[in-house]
PDB file of N, CA and C in Angstrom:
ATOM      1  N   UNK A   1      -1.556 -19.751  -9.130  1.00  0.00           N
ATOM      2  CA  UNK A   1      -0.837 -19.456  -7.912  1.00  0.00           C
ATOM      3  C   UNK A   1      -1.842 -19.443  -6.755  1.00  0.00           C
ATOM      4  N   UNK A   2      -1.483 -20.303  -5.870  1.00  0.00           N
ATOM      5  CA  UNK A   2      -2.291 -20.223  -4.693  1.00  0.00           C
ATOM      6  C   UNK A   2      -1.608 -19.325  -3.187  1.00  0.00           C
ATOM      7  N   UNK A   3      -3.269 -18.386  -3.078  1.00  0.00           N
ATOM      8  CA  UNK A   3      -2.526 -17.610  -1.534  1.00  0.00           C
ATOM      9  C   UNK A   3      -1.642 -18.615  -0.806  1.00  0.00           C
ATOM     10  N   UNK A   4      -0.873 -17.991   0.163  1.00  0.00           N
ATOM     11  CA  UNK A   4      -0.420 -18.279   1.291  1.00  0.00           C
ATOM     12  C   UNK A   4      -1.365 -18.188   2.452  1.00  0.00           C
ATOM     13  N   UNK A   5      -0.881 -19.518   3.064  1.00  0.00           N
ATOM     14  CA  UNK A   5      -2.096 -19.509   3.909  1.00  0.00           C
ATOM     15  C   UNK A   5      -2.739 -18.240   5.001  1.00  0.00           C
ATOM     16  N   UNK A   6      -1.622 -17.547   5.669  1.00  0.00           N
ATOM     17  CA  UNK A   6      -1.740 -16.396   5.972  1.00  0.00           C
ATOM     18  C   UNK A   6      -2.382 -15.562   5.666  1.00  0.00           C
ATOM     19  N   UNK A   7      -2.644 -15.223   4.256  1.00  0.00           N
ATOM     20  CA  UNK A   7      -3.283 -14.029   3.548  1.00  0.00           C
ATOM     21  C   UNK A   7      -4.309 -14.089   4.197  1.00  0.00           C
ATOM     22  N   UNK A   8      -5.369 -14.558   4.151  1.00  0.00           N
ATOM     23  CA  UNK A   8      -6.810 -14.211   5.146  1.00  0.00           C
ATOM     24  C   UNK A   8      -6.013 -13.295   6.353  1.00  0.00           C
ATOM     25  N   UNK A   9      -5.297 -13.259   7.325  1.00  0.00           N
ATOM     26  CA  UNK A   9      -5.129 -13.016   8.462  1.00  0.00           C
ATOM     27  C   UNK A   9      -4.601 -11.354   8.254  1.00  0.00           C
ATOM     28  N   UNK A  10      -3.615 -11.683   6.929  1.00  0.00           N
ATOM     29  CA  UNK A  10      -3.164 -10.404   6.553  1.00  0.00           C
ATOM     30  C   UNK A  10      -4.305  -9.192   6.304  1.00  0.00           C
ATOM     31  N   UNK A  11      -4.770  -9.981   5.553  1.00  0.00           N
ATOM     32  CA  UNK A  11      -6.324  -9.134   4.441  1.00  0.00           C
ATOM     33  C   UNK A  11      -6.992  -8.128   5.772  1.00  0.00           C
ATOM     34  N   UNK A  12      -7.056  -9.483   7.140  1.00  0.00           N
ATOM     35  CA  UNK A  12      -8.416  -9.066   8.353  1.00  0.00           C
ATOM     36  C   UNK A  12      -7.158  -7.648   8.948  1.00  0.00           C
ATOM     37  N   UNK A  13      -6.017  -7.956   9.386  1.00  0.00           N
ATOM     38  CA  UNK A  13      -5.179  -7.181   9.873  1.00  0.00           C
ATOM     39  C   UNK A  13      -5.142  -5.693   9.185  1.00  0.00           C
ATOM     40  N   UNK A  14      -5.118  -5.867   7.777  1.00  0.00           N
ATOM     41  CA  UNK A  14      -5.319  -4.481   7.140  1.00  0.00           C
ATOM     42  C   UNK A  14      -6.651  -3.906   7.041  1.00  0.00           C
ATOM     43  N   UNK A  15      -7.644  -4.447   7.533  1.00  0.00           N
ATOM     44  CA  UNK A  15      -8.751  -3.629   7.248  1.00  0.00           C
ATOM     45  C   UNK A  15      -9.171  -3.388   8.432  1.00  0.00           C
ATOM     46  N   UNK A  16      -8.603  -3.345   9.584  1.00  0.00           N
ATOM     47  CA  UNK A  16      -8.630  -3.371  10.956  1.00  0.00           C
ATOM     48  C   UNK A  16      -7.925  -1.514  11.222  1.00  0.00           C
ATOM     49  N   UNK A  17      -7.271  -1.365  10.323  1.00  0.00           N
ATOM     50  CA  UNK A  17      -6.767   0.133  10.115  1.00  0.00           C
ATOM     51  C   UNK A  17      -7.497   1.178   9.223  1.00  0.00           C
ATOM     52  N   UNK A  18      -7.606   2.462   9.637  1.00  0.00           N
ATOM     53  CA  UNK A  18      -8.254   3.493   9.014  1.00  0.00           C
ATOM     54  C   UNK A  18      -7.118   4.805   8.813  1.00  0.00           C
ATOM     55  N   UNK A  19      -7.308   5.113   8.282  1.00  0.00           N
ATOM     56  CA  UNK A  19      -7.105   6.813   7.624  1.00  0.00           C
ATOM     57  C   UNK A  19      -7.707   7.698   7.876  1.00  0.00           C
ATOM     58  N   UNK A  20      -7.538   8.335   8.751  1.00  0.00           N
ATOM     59  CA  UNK A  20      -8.223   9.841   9.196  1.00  0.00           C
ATOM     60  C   UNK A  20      -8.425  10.926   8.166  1.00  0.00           C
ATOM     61  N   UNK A  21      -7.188  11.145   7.243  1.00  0.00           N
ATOM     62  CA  UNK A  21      -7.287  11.916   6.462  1.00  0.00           C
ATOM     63  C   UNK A  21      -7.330  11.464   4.829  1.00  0.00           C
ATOM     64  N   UNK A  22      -8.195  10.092   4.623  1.00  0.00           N
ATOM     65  CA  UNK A  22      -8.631   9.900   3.566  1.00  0.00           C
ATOM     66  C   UNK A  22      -9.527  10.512   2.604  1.00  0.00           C
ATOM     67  N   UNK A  23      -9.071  10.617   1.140  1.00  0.00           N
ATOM     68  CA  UNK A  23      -9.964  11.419   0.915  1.00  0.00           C
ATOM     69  C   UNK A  23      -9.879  13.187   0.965  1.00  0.00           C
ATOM     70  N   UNK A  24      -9.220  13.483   1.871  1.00  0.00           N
ATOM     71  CA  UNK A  24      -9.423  15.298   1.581  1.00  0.00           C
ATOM     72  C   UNK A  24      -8.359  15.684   0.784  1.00  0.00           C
ATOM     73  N   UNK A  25      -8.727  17.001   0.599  1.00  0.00           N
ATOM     74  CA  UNK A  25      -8.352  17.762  -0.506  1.00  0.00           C
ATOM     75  C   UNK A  25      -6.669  17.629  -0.767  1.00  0.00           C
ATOM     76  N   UNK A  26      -5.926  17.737   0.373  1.00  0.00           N
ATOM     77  CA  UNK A  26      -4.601  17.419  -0.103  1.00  0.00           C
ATOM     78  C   UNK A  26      -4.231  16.106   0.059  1.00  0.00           C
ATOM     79  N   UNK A  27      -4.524  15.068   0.211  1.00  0.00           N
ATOM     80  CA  UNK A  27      -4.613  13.705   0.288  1.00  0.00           C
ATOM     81  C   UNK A  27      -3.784  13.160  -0.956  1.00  0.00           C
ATOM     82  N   UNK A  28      -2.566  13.616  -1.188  1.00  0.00           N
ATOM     83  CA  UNK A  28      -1.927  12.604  -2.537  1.00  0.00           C
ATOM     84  C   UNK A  28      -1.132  11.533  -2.417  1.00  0.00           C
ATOM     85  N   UNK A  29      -1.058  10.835  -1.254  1.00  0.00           N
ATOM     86  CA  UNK A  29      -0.245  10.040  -0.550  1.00  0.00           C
ATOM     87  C   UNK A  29      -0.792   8.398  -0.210  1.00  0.00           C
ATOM     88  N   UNK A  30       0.374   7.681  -0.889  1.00  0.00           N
ATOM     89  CA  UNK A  30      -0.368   5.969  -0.672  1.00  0.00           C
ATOM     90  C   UNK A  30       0.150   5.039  -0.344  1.00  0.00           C
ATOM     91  N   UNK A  31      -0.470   3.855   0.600  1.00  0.00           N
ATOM     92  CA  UNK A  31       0.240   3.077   1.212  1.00  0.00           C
ATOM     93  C   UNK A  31       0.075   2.113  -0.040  1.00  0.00           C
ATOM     94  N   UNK A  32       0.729   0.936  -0.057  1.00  0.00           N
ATOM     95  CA  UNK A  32       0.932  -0.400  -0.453  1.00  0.00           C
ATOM     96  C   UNK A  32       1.482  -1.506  -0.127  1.00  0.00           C
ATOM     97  N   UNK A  33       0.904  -2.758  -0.874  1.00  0.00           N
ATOM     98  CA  UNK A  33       1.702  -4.020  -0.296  1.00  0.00           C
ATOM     99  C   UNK A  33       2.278  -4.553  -1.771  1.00  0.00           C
ATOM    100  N   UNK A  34       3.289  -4.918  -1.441  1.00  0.00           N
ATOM    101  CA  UNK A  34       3.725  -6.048  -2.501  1.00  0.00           C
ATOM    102  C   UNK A  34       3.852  -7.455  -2.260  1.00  0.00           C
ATOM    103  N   UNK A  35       3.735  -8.002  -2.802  1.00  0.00           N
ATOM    104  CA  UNK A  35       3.483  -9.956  -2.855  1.00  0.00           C
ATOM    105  C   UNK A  35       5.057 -10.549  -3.062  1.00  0.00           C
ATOM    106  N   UNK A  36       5.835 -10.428  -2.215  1.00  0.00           N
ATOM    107  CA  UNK A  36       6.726 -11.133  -2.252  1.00  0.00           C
ATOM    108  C   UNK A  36       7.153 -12.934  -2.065  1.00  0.00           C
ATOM    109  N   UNK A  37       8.076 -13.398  -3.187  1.00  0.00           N
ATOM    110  CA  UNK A  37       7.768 -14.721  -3.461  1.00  0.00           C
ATOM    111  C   UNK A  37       9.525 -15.004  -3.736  1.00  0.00           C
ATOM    112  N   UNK A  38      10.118 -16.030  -2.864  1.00  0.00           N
ATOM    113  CA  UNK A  38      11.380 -16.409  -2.718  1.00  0.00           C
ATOM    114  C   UNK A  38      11.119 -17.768  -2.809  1.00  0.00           C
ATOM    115  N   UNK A  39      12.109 -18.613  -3.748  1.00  0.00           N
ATOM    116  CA  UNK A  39      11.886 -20.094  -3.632  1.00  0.00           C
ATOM    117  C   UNK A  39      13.076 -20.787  -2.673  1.00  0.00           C
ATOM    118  N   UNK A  40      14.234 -19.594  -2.243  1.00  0.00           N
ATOM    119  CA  UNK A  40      15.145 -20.670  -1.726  1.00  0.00           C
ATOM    120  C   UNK A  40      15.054 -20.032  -0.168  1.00  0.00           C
ATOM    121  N   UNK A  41      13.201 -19.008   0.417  1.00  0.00           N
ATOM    122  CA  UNK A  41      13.273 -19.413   1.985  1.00  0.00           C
ATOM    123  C   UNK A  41      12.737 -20.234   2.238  1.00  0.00           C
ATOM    124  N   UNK A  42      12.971 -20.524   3.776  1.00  0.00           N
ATOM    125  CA  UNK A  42      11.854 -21.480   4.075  1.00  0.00           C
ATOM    126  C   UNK A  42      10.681 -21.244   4.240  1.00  0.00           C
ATOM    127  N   UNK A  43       9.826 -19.983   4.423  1.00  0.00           N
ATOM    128  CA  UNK A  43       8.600 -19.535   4.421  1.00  0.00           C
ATOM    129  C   UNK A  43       8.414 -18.695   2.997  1.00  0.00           C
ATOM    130  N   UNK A  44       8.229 -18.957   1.825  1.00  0.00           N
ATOM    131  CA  UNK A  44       8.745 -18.587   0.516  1.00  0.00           C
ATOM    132  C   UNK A  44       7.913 -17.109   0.261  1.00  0.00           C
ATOM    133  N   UNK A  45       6.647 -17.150   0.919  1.00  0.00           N
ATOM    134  CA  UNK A  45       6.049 -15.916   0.359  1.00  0.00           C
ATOM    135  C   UNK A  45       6.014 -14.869   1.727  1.00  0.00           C
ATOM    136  N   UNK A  46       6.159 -13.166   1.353  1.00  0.00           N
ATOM    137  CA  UNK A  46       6.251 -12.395   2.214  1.00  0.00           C
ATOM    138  C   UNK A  46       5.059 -10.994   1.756  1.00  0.00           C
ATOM    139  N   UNK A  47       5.638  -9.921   2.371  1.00  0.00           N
ATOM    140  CA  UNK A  47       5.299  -8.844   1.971  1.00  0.00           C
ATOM    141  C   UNK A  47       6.014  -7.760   2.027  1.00  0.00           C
ATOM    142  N   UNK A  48       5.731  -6.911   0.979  1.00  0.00           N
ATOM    143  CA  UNK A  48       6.411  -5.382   1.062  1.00  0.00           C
ATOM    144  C   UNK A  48       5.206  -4.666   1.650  1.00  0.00           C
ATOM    145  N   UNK A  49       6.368  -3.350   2.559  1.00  0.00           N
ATOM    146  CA  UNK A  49       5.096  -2.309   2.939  1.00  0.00           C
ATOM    147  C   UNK A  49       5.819  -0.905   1.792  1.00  0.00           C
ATOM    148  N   UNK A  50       4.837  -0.081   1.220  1.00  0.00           N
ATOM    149  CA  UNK A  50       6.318   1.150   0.995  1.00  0.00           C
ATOM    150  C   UNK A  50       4.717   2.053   1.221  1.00  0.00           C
ATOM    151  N   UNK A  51       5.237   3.289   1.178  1.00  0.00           N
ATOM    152  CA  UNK A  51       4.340   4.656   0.539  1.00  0.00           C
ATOM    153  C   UNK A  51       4.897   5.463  -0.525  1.00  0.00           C
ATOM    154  N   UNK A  52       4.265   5.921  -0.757  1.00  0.00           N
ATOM    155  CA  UNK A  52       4.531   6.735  -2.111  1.00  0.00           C
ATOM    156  C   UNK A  52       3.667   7.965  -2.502  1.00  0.00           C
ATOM    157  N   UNK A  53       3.814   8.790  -3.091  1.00  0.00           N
ATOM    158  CA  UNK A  53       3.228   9.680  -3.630  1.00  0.00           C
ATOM    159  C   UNK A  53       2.434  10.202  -5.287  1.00  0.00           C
ATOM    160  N   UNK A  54       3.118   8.807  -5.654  1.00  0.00           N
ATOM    161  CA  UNK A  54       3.037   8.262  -6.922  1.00  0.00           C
ATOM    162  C   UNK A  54       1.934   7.399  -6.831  1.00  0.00           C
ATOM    163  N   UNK A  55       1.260   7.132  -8.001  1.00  0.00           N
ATOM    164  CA  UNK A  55       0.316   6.225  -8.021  1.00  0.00           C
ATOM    165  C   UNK A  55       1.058   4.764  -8.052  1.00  0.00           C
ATOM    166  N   UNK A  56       0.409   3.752  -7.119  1.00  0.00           N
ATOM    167  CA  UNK A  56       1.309   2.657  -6.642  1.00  0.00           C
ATOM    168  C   UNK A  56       1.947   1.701  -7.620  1.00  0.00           C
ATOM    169  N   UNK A  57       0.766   1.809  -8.309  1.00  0.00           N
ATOM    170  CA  UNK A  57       1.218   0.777  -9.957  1.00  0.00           C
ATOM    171  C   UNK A  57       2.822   1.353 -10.402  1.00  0.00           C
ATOM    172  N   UNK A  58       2.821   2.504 -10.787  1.00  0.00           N
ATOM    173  CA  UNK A  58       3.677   3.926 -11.434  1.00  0.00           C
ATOM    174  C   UNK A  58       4.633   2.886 -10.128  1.00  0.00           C
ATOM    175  N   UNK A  59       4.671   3.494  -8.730  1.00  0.00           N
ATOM    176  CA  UNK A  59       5.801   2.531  -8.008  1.00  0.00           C
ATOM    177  C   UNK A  59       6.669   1.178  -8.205  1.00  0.00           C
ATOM    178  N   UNK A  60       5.358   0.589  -8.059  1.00  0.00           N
ATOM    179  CA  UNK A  60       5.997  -0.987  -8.691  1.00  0.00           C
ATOM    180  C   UNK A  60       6.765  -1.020  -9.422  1.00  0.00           C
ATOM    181  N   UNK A  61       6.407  -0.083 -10.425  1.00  0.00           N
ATOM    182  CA  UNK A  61       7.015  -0.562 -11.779  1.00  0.00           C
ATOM    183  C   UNK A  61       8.538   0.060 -11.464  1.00  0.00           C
ATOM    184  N   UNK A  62       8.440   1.127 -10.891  1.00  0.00           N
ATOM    185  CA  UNK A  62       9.738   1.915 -10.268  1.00  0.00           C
ATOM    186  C   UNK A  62      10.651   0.809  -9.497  1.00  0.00           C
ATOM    187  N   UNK A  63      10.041   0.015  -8.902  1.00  0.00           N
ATOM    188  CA  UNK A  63      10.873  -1.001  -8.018  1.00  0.00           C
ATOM    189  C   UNK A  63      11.498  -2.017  -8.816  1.00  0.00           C
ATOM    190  N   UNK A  64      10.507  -2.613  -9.697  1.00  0.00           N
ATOM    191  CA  UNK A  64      10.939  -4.155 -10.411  1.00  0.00           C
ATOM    192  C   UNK A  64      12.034  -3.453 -11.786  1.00  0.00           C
ATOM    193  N   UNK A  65      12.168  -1.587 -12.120  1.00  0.00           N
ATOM    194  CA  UNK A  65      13.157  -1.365 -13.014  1.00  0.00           C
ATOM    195  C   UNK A  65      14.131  -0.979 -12.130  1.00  0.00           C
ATOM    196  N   UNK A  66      14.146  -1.287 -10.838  1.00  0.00           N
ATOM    197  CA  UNK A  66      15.638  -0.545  -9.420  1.00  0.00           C
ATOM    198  C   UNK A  66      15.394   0.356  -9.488  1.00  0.00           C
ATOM    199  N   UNK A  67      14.737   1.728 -10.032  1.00  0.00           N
ATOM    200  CA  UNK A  67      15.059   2.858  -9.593  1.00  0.00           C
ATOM    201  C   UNK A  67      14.325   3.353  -8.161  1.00  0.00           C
ATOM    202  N   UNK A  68      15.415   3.462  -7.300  1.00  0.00           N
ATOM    203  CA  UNK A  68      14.635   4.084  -5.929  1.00  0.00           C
ATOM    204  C   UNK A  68      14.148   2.779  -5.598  1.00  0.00           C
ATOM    205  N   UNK A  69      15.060   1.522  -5.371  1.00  0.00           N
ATOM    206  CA  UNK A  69      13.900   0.436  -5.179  1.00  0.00           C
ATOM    207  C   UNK A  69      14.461  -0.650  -4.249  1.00  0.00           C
ATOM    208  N   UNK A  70      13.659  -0.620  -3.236  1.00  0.00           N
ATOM    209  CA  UNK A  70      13.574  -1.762  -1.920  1.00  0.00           C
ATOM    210  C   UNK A  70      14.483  -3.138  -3.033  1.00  0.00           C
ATOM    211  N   UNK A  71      15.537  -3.841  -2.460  1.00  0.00           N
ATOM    212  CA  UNK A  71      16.120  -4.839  -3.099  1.00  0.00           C
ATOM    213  C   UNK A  71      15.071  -6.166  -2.906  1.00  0.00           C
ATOM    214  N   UNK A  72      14.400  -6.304  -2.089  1.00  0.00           N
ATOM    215  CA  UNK A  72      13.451  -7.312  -2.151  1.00  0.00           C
ATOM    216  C   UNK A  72      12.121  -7.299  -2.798  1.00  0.00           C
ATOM    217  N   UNK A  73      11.751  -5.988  -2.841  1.00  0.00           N
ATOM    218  CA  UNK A  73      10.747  -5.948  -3.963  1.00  0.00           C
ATOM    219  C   UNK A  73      11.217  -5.545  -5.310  1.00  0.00           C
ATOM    220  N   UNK A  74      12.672  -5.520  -5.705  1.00  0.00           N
ATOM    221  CA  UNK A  74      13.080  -5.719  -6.920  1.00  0.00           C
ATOM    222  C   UNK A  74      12.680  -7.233  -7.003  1.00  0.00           C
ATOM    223  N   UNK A  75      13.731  -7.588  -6.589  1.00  0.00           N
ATOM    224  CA  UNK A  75      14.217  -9.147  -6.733  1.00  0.00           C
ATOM    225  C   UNK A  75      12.646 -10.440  -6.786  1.00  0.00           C
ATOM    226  N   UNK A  76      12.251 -10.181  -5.621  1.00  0.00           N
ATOM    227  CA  UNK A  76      10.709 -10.984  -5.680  1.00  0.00           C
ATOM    228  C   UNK A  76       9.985 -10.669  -5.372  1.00  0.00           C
ATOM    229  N   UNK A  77       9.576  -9.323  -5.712  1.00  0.00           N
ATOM    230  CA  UNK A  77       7.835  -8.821  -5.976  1.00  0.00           C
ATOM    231  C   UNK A  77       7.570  -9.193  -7.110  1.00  0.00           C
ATOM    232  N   UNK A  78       5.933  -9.942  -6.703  1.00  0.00           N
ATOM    233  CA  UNK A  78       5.282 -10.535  -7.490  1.00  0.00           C
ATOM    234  C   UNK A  78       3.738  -9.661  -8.540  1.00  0.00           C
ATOM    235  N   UNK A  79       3.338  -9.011  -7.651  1.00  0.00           N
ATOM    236  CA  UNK A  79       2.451  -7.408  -7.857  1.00  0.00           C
ATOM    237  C   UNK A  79       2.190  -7.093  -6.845  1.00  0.00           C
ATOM    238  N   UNK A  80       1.378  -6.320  -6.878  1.00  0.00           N
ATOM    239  CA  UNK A  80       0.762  -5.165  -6.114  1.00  0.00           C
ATOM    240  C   UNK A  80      -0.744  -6.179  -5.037  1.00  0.00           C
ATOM    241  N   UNK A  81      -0.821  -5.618  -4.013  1.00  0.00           N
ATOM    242  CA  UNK A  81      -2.185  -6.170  -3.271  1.00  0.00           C
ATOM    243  C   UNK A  81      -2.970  -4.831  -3.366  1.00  0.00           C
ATOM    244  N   UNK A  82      -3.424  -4.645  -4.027  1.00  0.00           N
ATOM    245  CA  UNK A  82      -4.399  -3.413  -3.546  1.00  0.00           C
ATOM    246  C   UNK A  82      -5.462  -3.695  -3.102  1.00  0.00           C
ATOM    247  N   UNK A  83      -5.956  -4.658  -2.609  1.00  0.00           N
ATOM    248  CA  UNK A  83      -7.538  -4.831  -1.841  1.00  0.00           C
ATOM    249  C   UNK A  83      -7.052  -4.667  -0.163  1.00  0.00           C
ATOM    250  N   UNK A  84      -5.661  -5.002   0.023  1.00  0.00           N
ATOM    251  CA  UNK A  84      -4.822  -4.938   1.084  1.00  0.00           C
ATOM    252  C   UNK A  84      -5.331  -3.429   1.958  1.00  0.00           C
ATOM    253  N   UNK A  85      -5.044  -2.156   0.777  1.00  0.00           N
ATOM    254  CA  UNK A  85      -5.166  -0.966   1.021  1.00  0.00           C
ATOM    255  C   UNK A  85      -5.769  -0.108   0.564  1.00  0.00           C
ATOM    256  N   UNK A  86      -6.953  -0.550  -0.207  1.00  0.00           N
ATOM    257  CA  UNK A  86      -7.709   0.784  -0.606  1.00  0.00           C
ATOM    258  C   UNK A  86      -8.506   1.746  -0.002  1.00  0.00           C
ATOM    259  N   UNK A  87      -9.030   0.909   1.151  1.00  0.00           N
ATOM    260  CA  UNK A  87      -9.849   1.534   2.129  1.00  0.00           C
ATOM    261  C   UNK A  87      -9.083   2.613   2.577  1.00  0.00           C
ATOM    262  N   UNK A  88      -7.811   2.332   2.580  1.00  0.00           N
ATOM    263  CA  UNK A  88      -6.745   3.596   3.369  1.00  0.00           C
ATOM    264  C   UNK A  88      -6.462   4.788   2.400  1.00  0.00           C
ATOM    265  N   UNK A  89      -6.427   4.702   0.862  1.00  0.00           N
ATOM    266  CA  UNK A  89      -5.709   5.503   0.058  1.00  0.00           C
ATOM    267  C   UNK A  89      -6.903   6.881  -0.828  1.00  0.00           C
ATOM    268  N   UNK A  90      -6.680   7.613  -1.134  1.00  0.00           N
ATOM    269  CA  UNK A  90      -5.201   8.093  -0.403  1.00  0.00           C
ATOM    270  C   UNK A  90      -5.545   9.142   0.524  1.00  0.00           C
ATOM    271  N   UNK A  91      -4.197   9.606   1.294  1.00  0.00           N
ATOM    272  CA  UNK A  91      -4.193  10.437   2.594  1.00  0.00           C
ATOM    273  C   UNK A  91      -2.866  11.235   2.357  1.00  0.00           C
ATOM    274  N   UNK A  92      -2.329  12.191   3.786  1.00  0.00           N
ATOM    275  CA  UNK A  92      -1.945  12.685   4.091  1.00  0.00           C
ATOM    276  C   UNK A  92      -0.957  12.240   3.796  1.00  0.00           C
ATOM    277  N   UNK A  93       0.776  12.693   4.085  1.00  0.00           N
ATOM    278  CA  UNK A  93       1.878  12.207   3.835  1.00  0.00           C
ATOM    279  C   UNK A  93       2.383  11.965   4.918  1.00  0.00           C
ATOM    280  N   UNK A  94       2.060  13.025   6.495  1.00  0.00           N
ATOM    281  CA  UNK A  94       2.458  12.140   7.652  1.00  0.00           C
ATOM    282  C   UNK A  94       1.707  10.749   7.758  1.00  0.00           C
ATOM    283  N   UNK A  95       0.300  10.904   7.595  1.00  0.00           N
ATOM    284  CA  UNK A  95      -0.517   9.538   7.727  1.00  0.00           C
ATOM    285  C   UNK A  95       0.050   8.499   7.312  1.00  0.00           C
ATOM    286  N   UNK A  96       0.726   8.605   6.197  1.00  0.00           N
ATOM    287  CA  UNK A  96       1.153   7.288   4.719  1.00  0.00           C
ATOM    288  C   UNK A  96       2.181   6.695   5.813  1.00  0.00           C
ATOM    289  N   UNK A  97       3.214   7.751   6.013  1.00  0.00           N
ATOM    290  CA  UNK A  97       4.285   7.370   6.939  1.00  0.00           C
ATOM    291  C   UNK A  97       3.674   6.647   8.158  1.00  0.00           C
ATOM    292  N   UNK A  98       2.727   7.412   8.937  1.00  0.00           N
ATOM    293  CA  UNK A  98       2.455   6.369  10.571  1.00  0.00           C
ATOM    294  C   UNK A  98       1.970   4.828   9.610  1.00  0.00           C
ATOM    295  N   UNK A  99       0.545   4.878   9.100  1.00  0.00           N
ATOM    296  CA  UNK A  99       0.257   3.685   8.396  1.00  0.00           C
ATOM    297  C   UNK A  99       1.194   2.991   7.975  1.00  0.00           C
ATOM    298  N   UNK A 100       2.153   3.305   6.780  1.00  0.00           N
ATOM    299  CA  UNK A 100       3.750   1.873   6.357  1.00  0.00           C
ATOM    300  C   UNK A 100       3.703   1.510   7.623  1.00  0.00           C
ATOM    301  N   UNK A 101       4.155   1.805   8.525  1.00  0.00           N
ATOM    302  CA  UNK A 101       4.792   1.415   9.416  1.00  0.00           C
ATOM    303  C   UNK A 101       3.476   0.669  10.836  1.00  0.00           C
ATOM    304  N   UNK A 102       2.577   1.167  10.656  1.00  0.00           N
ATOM    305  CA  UNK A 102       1.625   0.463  11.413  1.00  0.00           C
ATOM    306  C   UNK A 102       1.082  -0.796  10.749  1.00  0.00           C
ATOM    307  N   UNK A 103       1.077  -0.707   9.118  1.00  0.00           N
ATOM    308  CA  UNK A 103       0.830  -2.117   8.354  1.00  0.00           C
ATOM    309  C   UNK A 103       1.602  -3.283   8.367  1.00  0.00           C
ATOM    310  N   UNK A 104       2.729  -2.866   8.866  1.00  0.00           N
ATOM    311  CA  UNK A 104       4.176  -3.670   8.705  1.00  0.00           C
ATOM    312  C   UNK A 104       3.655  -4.396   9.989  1.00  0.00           C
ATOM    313  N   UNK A 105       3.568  -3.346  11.123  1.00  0.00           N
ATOM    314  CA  UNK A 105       3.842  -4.359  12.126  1.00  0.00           C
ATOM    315  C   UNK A 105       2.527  -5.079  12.778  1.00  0.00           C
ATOM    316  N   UNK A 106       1.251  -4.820  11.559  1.00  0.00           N
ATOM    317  CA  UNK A 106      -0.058  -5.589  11.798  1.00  0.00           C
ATOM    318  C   UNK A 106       0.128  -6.815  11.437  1.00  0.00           C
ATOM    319  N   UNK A 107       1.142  -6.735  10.266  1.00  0.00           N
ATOM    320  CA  UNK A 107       1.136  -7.798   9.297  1.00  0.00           C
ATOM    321  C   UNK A 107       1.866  -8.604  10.243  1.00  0.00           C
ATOM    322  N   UNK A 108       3.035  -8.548  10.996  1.00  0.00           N
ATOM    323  CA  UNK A 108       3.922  -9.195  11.951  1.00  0.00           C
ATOM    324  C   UNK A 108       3.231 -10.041  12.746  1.00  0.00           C
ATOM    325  N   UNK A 109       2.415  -9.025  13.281  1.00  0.00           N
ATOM    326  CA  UNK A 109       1.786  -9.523  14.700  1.00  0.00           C
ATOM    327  C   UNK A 109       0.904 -10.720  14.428  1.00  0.00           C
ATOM    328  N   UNK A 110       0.325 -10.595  12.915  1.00  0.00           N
ATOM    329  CA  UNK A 110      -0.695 -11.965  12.807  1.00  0.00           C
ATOM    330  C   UNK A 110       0.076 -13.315  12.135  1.00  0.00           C
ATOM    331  N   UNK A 111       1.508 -12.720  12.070  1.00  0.00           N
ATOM    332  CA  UNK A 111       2.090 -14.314  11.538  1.00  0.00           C
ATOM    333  C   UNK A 111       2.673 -14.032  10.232  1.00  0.00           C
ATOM    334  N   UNK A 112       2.777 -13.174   9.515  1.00  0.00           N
ATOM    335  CA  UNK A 112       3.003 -12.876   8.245  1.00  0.00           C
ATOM    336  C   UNK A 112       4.776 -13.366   8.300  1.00  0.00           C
ATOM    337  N   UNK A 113       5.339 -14.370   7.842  1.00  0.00           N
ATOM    338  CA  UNK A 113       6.428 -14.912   8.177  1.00  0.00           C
ATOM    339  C   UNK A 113       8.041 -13.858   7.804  1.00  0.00           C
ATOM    340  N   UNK A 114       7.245 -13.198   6.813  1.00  0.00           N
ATOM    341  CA  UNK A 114       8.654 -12.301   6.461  1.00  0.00           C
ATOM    342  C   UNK A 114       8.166 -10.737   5.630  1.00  0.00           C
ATOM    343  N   UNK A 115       8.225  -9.797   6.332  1.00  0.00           N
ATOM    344  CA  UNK A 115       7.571  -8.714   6.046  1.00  0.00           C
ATOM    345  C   UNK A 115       9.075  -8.133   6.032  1.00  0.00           C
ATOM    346  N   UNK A 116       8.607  -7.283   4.474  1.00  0.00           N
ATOM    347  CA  UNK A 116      10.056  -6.208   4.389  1.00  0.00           C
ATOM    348  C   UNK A 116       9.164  -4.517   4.533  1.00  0.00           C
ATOM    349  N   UNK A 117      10.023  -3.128   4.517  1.00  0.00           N
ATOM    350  CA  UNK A 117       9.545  -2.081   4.530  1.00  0.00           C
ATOM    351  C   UNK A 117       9.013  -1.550   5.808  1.00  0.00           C
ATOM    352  N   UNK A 118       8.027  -1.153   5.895  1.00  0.00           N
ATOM    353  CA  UNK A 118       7.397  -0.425   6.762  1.00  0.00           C
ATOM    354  C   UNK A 118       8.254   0.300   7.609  1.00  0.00           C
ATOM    355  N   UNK A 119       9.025   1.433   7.211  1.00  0.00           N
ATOM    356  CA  UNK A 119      10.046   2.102   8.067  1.00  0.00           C
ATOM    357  C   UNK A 119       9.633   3.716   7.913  1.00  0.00           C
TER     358      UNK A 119
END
């Protein structure tokens, strides 16, 4: 499977963000991306944003069995990006929340053709 050409832009966009409260003591909180892959769009590969409190893998797997789970990262999540977000994890639970939602719309801004989550 070959990246999408995007991914470089994505990769630079997420590491362009920090976590203030990475790392401390109550810090159980984590962002993620998922690799979303559709063959009948016209821009076929995307991304999920979610957070969680769960270890992200433990998530995934929560998504691709439906429980509690984004319909597009049921349907075509492909895995997990964690090089996307490690620098960020883990943190705070307001943090997780501003970050989804600041990753989502990093990912937008550099072209990422179809970004789901970040709410």
């Amino acid at each position: 499977m070959s990246n999408p050409e995007w991914m470089p832009k994505a990769v630079r966009a997420a590491r362009t963000l920090r976590a203030v409260t990475v790392g401390e003591a109550k810090s159980r909180h984590s962002v993620y991306v998922i690799l979303l892959h559709d063959v009948r769009r016209q821009q076929p590969w995307g991304l999920y944003v979610g957070q969680t409190s769960c270890d992200p893998d433990w998530r995934f797997d929560q998504h691709k069995a439906g429980y509690k789970a984004s319909a597009s990262a049921r349907r075509f999540g492909v895995c997990l990006l964690p090089e996307l977000v490690e620098h960020l994890n883990p943190m705070r639970q307001w943090e997780s929340l501003d970050l989804e939602a600041a990753l989502a719309d990093a990912f937008r801004t550099v072209g990422v053709p179809w970004v789901e989550g970040g709410h």
